[in-house]
C-alpha atoms as a PDB file:
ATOM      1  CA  UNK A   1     181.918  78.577  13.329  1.00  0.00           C
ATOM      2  CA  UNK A   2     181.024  74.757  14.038  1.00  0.00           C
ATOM      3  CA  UNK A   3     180.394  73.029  16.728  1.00  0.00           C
ATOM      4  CA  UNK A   4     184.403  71.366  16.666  1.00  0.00           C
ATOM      5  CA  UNK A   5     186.157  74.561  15.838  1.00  0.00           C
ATOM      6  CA  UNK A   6     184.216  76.512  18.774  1.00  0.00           C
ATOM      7  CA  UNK A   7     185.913  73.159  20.986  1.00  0.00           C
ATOM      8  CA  UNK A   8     189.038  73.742  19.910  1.00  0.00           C
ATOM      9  CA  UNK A   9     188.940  77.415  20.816  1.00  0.00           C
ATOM     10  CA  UNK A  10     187.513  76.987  23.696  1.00  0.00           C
ATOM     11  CA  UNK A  11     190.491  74.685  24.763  1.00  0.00           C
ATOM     12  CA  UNK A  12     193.477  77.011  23.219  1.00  0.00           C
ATOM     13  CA  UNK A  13     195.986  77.696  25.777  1.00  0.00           C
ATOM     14  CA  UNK A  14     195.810  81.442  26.162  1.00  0.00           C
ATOM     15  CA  UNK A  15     199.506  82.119  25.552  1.00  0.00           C
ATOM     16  CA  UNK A  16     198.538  81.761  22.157  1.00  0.00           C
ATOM     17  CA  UNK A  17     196.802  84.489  22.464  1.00  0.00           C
ATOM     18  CA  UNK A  18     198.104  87.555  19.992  1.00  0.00           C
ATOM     19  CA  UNK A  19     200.884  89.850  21.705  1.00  0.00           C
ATOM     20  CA  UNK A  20     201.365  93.582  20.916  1.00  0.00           C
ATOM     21  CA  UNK A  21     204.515  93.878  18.826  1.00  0.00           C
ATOM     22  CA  UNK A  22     207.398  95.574  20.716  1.00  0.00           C
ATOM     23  CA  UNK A  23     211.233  97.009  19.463  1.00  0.00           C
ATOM     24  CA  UNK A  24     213.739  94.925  20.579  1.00  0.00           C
ATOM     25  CA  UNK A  25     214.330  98.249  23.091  1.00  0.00           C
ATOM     26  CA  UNK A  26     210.595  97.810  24.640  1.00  0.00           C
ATOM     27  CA  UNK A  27     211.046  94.021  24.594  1.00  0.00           C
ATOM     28  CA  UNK A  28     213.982  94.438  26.699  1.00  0.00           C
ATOM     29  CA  UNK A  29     211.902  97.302  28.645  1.00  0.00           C
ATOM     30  CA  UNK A  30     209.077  94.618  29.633  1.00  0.00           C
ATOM     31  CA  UNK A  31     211.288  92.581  30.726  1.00  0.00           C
ATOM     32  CA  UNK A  32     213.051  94.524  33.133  1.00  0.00           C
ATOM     33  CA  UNK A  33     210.149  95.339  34.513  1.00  0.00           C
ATOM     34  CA  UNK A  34     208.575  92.202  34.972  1.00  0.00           C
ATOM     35  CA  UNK A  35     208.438  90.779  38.161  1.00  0.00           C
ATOM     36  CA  UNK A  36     210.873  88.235  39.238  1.00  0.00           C
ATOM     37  CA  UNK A  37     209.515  84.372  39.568  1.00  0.00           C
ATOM     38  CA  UNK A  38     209.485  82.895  43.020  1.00  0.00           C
ATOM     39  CA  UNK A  39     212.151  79.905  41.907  1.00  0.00           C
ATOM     40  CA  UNK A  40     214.468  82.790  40.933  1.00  0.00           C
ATOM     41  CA  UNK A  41     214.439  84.654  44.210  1.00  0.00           C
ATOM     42  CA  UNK A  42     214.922  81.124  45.655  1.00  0.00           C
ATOM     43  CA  UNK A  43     217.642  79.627  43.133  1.00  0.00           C
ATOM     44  CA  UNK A  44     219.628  82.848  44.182  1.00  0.00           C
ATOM     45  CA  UNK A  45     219.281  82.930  47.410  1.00  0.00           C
ATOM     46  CA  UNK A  46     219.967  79.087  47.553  1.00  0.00           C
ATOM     47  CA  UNK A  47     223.293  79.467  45.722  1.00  0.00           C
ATOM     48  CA  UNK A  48     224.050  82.105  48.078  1.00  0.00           C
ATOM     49  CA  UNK A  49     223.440  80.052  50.771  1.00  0.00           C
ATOM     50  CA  UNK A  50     225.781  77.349  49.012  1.00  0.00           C
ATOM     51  CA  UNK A  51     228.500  79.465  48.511  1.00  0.00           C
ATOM     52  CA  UNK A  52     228.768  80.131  52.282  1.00  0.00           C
ATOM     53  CA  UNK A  53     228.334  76.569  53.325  1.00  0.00           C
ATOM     54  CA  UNK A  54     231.697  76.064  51.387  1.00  0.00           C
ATOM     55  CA  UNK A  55     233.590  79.164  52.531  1.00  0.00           C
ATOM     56  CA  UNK A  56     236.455  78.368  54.982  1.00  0.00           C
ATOM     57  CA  UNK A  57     235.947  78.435  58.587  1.00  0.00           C
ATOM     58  CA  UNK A  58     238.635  81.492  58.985  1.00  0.00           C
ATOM     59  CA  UNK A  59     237.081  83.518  56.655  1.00  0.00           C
ATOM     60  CA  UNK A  60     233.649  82.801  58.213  1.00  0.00           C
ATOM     61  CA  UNK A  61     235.221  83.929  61.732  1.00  0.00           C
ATOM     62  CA  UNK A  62     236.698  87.165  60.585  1.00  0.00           C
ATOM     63  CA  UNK A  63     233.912  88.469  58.705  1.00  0.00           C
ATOM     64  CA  UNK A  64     231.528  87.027  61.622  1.00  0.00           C
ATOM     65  CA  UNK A  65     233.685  89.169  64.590  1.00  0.00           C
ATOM     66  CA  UNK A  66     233.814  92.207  61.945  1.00  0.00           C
ATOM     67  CA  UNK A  67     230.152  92.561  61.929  1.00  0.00           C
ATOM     68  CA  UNK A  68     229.847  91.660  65.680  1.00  0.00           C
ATOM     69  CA  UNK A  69     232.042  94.683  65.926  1.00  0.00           C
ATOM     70  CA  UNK A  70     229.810  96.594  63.318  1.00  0.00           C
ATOM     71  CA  UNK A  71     226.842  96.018  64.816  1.00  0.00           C
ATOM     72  CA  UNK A  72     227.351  98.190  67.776  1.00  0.00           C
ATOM     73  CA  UNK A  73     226.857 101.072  66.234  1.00  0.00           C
ATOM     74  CA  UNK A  74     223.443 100.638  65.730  1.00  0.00           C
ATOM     75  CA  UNK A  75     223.127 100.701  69.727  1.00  0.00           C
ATOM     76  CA  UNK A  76     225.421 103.801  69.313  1.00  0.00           C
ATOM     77  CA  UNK A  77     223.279 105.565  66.834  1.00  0.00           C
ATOM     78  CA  UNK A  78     220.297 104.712  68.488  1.00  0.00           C
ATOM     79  CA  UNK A  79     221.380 106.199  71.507  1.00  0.00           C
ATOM     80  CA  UNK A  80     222.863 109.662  70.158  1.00  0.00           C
ATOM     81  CA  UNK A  81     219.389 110.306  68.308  1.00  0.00           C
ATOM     82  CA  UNK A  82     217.733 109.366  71.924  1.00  0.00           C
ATOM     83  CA  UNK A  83     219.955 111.307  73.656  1.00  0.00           C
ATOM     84  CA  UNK A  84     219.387 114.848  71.319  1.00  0.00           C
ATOM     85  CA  UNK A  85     215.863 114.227  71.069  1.00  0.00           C
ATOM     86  CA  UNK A  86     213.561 115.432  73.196  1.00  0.00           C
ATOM     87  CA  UNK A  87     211.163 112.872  75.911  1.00  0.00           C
ATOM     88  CA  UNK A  88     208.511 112.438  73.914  1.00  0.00           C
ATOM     89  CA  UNK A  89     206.186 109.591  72.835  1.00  0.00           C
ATOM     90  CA  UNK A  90     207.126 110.354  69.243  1.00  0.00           C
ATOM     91  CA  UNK A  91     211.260 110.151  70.239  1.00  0.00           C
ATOM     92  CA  UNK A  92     211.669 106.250  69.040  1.00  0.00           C
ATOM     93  CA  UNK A  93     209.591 106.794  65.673  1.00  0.00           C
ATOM     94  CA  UNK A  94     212.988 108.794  64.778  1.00  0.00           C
ATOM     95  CA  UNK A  95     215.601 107.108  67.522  1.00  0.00           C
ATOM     96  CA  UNK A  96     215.217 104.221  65.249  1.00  0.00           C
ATOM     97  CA  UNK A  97     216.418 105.606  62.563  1.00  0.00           C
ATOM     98  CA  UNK A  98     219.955 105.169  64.352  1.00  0.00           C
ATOM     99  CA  UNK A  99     219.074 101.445  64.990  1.00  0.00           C
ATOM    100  CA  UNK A 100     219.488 100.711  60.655  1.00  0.00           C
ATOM    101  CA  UNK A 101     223.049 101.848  61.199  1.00  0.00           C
ATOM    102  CA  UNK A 102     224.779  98.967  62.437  1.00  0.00           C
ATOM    103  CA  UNK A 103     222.788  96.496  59.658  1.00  0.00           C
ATOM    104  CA  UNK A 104     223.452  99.085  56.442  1.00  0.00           C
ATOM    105  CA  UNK A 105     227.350  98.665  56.963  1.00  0.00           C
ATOM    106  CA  UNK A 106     227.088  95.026  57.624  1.00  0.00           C
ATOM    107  CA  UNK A 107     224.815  93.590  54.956  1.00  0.00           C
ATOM    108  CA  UNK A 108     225.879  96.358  52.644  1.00  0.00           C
ATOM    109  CA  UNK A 109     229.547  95.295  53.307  1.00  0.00           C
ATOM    110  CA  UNK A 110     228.799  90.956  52.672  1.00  0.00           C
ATOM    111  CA  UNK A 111     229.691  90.627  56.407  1.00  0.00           C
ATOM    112  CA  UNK A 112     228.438  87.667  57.968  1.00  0.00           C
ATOM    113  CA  UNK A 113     225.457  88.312  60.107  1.00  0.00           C
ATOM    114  CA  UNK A 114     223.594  85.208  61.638  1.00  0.00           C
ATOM    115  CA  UNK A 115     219.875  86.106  61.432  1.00  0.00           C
ATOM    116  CA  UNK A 116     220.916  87.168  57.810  1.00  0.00           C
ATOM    117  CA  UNK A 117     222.047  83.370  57.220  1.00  0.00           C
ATOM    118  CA  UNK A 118     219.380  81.940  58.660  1.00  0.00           C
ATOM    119  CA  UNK A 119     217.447  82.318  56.002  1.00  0.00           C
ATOM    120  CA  UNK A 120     220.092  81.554  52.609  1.00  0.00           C
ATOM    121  CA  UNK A 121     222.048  79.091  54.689  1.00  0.00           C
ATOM    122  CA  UNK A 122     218.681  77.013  55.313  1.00  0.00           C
ATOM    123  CA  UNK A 123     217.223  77.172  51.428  1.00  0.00           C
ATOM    124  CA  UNK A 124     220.201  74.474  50.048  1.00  0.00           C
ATOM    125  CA  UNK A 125     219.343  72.214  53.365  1.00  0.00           C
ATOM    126  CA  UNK A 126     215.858  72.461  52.932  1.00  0.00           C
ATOM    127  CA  UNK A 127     216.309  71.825  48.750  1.00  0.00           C
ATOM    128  CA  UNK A 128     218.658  68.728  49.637  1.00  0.00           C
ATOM    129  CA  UNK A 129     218.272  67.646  53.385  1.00  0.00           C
ATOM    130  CA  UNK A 130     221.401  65.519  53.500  1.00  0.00           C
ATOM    131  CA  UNK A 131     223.108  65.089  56.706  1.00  0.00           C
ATOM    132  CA  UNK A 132     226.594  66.442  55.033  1.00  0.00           C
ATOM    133  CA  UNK A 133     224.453  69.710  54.872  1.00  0.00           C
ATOM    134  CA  UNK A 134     222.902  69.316  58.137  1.00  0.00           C
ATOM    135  CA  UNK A 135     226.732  69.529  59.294  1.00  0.00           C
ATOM    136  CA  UNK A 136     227.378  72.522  57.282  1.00  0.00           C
ATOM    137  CA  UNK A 137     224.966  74.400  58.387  1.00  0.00           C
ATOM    138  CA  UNK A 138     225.313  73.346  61.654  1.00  0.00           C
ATOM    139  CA  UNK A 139     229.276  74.569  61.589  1.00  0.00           C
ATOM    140  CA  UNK A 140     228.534  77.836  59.360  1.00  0.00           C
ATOM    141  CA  UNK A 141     226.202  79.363  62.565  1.00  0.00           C
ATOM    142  CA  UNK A 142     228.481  78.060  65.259  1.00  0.00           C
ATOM    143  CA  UNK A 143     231.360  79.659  63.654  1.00  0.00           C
ATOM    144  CA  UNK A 144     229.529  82.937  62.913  1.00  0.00           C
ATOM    145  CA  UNK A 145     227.448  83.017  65.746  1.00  0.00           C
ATOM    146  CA  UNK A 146     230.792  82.969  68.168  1.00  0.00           C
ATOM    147  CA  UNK A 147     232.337  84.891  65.781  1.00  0.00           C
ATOM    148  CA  UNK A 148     229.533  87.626  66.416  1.00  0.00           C
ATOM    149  CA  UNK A 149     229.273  87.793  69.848  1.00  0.00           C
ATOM    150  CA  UNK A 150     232.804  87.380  70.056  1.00  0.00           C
ATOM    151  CA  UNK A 151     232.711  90.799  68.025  1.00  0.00           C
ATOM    152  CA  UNK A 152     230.461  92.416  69.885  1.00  0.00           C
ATOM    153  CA  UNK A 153     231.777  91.689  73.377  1.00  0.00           C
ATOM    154  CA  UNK A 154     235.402  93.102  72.050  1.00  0.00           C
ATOM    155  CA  UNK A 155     233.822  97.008  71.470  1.00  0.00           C
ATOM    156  CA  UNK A 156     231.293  96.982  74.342  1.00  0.00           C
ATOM    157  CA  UNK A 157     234.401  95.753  77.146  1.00  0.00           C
ATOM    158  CA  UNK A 158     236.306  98.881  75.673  1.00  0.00           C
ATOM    159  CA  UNK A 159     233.440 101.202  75.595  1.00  0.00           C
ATOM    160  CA  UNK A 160     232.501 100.285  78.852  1.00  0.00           C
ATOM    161  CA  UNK A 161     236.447 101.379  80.239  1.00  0.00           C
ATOM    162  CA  UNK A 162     235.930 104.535  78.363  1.00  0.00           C
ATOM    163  CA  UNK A 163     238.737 103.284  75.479  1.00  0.00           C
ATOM    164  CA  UNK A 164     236.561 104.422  72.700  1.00  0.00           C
ATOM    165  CA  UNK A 165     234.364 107.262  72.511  1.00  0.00           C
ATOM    166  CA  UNK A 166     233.258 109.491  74.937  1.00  0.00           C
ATOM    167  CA  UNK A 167     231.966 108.811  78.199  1.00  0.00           C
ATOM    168  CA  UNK A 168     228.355 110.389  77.736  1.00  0.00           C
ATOM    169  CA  UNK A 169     227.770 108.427  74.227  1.00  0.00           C
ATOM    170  CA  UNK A 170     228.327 105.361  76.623  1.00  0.00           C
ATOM    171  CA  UNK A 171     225.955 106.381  79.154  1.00  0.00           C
ATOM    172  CA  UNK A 172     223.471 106.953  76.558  1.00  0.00           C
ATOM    173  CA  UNK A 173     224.233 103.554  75.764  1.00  0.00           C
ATOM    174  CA  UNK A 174     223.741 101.973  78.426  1.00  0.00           C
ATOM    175  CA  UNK A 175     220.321 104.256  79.414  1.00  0.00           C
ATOM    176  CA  UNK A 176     219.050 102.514  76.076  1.00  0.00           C
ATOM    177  CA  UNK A 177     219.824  99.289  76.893  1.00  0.00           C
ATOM    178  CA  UNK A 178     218.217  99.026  80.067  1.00  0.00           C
ATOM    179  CA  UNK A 179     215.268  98.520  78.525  1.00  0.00           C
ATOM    180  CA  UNK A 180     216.355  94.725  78.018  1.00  0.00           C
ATOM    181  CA  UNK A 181     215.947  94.451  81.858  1.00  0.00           C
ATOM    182  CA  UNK A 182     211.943  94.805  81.198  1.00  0.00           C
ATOM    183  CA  UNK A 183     211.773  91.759  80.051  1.00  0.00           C
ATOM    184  CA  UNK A 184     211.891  88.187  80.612  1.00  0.00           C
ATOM    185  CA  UNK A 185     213.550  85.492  79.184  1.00  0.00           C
ATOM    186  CA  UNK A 186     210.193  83.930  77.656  1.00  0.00           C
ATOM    187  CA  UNK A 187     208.746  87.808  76.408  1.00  0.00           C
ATOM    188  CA  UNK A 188     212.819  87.813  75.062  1.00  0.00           C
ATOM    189  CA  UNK A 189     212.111  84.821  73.116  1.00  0.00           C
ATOM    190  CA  UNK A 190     208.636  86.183  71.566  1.00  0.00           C
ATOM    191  CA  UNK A 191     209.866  89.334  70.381  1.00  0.00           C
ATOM    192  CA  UNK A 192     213.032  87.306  69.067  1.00  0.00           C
ATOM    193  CA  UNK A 193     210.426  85.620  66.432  1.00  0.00           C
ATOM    194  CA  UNK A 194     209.660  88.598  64.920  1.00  0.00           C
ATOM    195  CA  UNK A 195     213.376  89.814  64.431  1.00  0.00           C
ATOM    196  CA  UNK A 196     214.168  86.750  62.932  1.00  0.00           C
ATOM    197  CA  UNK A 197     211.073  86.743  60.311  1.00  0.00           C
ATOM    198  CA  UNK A 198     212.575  90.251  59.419  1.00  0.00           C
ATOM    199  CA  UNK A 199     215.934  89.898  58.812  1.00  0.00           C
ATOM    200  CA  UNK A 200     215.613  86.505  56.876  1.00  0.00           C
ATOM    201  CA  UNK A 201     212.615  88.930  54.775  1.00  0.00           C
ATOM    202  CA  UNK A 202     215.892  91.115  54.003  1.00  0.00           C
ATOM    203  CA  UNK A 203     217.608  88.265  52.778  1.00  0.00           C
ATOM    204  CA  UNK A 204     214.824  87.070  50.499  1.00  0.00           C
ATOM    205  CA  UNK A 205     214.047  90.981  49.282  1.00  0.00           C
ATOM    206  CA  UNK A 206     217.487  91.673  48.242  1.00  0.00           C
ATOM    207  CA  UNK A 207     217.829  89.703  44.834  1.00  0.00           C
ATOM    208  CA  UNK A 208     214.258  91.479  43.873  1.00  0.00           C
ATOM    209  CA  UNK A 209     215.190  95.067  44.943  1.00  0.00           C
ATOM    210  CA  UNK A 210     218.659  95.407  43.161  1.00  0.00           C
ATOM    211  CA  UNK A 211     219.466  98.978  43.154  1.00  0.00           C
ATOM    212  CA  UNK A 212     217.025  99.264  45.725  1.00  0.00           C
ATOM    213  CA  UNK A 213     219.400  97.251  48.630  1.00  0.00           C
ATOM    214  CA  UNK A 214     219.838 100.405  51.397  1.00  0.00           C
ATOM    215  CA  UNK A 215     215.860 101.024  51.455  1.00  0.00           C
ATOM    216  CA  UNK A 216     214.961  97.184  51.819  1.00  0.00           C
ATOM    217  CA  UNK A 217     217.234  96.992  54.618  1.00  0.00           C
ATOM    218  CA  UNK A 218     216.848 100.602  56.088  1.00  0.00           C
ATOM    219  CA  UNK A 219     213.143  99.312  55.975  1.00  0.00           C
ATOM    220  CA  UNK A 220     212.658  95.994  57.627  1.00  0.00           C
ATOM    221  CA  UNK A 221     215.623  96.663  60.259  1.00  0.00           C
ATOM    222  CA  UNK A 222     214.075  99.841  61.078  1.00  0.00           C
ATOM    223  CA  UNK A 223     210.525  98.363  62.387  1.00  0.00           C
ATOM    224  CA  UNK A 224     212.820  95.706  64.124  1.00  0.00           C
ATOM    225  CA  UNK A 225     214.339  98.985  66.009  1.00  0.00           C
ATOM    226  CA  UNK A 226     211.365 100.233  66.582  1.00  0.00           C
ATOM    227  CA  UNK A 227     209.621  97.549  67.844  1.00  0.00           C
ATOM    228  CA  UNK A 228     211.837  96.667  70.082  1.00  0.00           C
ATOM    229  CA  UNK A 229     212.325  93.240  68.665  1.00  0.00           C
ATOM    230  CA  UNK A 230     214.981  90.631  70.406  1.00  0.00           C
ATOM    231  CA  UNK A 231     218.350  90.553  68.006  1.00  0.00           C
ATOM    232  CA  UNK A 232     220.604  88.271  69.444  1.00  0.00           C
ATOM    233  CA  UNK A 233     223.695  90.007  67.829  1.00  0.00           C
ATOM    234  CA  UNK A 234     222.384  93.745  68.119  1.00  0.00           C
ATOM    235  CA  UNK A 235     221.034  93.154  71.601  1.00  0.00           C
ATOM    236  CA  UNK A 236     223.849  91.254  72.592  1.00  0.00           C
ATOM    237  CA  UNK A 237     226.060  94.209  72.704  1.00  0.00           C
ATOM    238  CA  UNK A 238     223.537  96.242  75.038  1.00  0.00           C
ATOM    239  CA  UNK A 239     223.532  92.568  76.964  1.00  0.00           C
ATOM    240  CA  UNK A 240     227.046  93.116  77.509  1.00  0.00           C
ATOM    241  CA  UNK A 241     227.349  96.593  78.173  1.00  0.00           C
ATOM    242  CA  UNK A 242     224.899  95.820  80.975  1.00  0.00           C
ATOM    243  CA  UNK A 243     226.754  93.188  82.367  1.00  0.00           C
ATOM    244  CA  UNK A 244     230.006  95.046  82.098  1.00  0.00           C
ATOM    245  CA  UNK A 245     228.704  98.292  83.611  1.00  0.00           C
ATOM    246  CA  UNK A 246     227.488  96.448  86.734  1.00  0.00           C
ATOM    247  CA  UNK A 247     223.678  96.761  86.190  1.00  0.00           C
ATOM    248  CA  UNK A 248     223.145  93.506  84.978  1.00  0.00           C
ATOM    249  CA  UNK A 249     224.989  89.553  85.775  1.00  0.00           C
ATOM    250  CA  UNK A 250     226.630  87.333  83.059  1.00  0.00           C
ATOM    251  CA  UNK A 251     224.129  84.765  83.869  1.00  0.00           C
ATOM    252  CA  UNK A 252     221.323  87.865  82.697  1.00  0.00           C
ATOM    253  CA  UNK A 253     222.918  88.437  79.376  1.00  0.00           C
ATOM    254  CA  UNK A 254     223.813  84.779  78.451  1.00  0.00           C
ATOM    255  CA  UNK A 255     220.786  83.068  79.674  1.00  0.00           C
ATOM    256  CA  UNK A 256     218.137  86.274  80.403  1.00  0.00           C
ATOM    257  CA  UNK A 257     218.556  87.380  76.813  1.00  0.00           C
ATOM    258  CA  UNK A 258     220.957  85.752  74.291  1.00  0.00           C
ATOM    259  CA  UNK A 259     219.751  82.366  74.014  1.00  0.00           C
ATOM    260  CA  UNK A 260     216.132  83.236  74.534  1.00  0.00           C
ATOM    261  CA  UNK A 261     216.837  85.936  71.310  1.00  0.00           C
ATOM    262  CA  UNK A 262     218.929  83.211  69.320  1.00  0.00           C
ATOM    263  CA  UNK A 263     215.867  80.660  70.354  1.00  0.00           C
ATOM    264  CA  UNK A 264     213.460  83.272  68.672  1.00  0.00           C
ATOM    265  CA  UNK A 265     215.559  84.158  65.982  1.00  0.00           C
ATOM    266  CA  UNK A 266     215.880  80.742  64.444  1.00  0.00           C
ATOM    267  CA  UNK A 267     212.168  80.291  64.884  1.00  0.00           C
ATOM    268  CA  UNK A 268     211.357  83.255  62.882  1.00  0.00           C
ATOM    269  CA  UNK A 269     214.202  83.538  60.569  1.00  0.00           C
ATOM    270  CA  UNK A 270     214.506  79.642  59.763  1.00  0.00           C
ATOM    271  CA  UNK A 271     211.405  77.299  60.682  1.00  0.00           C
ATOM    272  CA  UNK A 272     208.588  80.573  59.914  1.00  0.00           C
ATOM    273  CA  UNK A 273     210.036  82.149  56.626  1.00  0.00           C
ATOM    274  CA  UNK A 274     212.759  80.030  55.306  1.00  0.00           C
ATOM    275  CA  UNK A 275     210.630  76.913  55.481  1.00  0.00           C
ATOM    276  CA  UNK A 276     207.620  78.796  54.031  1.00  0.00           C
ATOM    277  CA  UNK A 277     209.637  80.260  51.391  1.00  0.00           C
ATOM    278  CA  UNK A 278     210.604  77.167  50.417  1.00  0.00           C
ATOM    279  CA  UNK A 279     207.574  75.199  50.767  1.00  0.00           C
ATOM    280  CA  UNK A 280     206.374  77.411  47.914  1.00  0.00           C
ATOM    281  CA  UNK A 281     208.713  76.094  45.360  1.00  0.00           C
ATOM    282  CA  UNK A 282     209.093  72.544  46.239  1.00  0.00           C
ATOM    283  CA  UNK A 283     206.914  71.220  44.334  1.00  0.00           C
ATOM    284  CA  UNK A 284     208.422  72.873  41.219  1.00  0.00           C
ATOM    285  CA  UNK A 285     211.709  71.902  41.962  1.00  0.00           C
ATOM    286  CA  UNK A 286     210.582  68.031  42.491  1.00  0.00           C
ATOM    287  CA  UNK A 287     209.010  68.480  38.872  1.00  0.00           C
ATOM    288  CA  UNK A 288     211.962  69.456  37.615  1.00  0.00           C
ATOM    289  CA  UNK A 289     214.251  67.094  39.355  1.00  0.00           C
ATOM    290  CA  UNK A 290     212.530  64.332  37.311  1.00  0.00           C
ATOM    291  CA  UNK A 291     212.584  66.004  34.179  1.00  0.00           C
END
């Protein structure tokens, strides 16, 4: 070989390098099993996120206060496994379990959860930062955020008059979320970051796990359980049921744990993942803005 051929080979892009012939059934094979591209799990996420910027404000608010009512039971299923297990430093390694509960029916469901939106509500602001989509998002976690607590506040105030359920489920609820009273608002806020970076990890999981969707979110919400991470929806209902039982003020569970939660929430859900999720792909969706 010459000196100019041994150039040229030297400079061949090495996707022209020879394939091993597949079927058309082993072609299609490799490709299911190929991982998905970054800009994928972003473009679908995005559009996600689109579609719910756009969706009216009363459907927003009903499926917001159906998963604020959902979400209790994963503070009720928490609590039974607590209550038939044993007091033992192993007891939240399986308590937890319980805590998936409330987060399986909602996201399973397409309820509106906020840390959920966090994440696909931020990707079309961050991919077009106009101030019509500042306002969207802006109205899209107001409405669902009220709409949550809202939600949530509705089942703990009839739990706590012994309405629903039976009265030693609700003590076991409340016993469980007493732990809330161990912390202040600033340690509230720091273990709200890490609930936030979780949830907003289901959201950006889902579109690569299809078939897969109850383990991804059985996973993640799992080690938010059993961490005792700050969810400002979840723990909002143990908040409440606090307040409502007498152990704890109003001022506690608005200003002692929700905001401090929501505070850390949005920190790890929106400005830590989203923004990092999307700071991966910008610069190949400036590229192919001006194509």
């Amino acid at each position: 070989m010459n000196e100019k051929s041994e150039s040229a080979a030297d400079k061949s892009d090495p996707d022209d390098e020879p394939q091993v012939e597949l079927s058309n059934e082993e072609e299609h094979q490799a490709k299911d099993r190929a991982s998905i591209d970054s800009n994928v799990v972003h473009e679908v996420v995005r559009r996600e996120g689109h579609d719910e910027l756009r969706r009216p404000a009363s459907s927003l608010f009903w499926s917001g206060l159906a998963a604020g009512i959902a979400i209790n039971t994963s503070i009720l299923g928490e609590a039974l496994l607590e209550q038939a297990l044993p007091d033992t430093p192993w007891r939240p390694a399986i308590s937890s379990i319980g805590y998936t509960l409330g987060f399986l029916i909602i996201i399973l469901g397409r309820l509106q959860l906020f840390t959920e939106s966090t994440l696909s509500a931020a990707l079309p602001v961050a991919t077009n930062p106009t101030w019509e989509n500042l306002g969207r998002i802006a109205r899209l976690w107001a409405i669902v955020l009220i709409a949550n607590l809202i939600g949530s506040l509705l089942i703990t105030a009839l739990l706590s008059v012994n309405a629903i359920g039976f009265a030693d489920h609700v003590d076991a609820m409340i016993e469980l979320s007493r732990k809330l009273l161990d912390h202040s608002p600033m340690e509230t806020l720091r273990g709200g970051i890490p609930a936030g970076f979780l949830l907003a990890a289901v959201a950006w999981s889902l579109p690569v796990g299809r078939k897969q969707e109850f383990w991804i979110i059985f996973f993640f919400t799992y080690f938010v359980g059993l961490g005792g991470f700050s969810h400002v929806v979840a723990g909002s209902g143990e908040a409440w049921l606090l307040w409502l039982s007498g152990e704890a003020s109003l001022g506690f569970a608005l200003f002692g744990f929700i905001l401090p939660a929501l505070a850390g929430n949005v920190i790890g859900g929106t400005l830590i993942f989203a923004l990092l999720a999307h700071a991966q792909v910008h610069n190949e969706i400036a590229e192919n803005s001006d194509d």
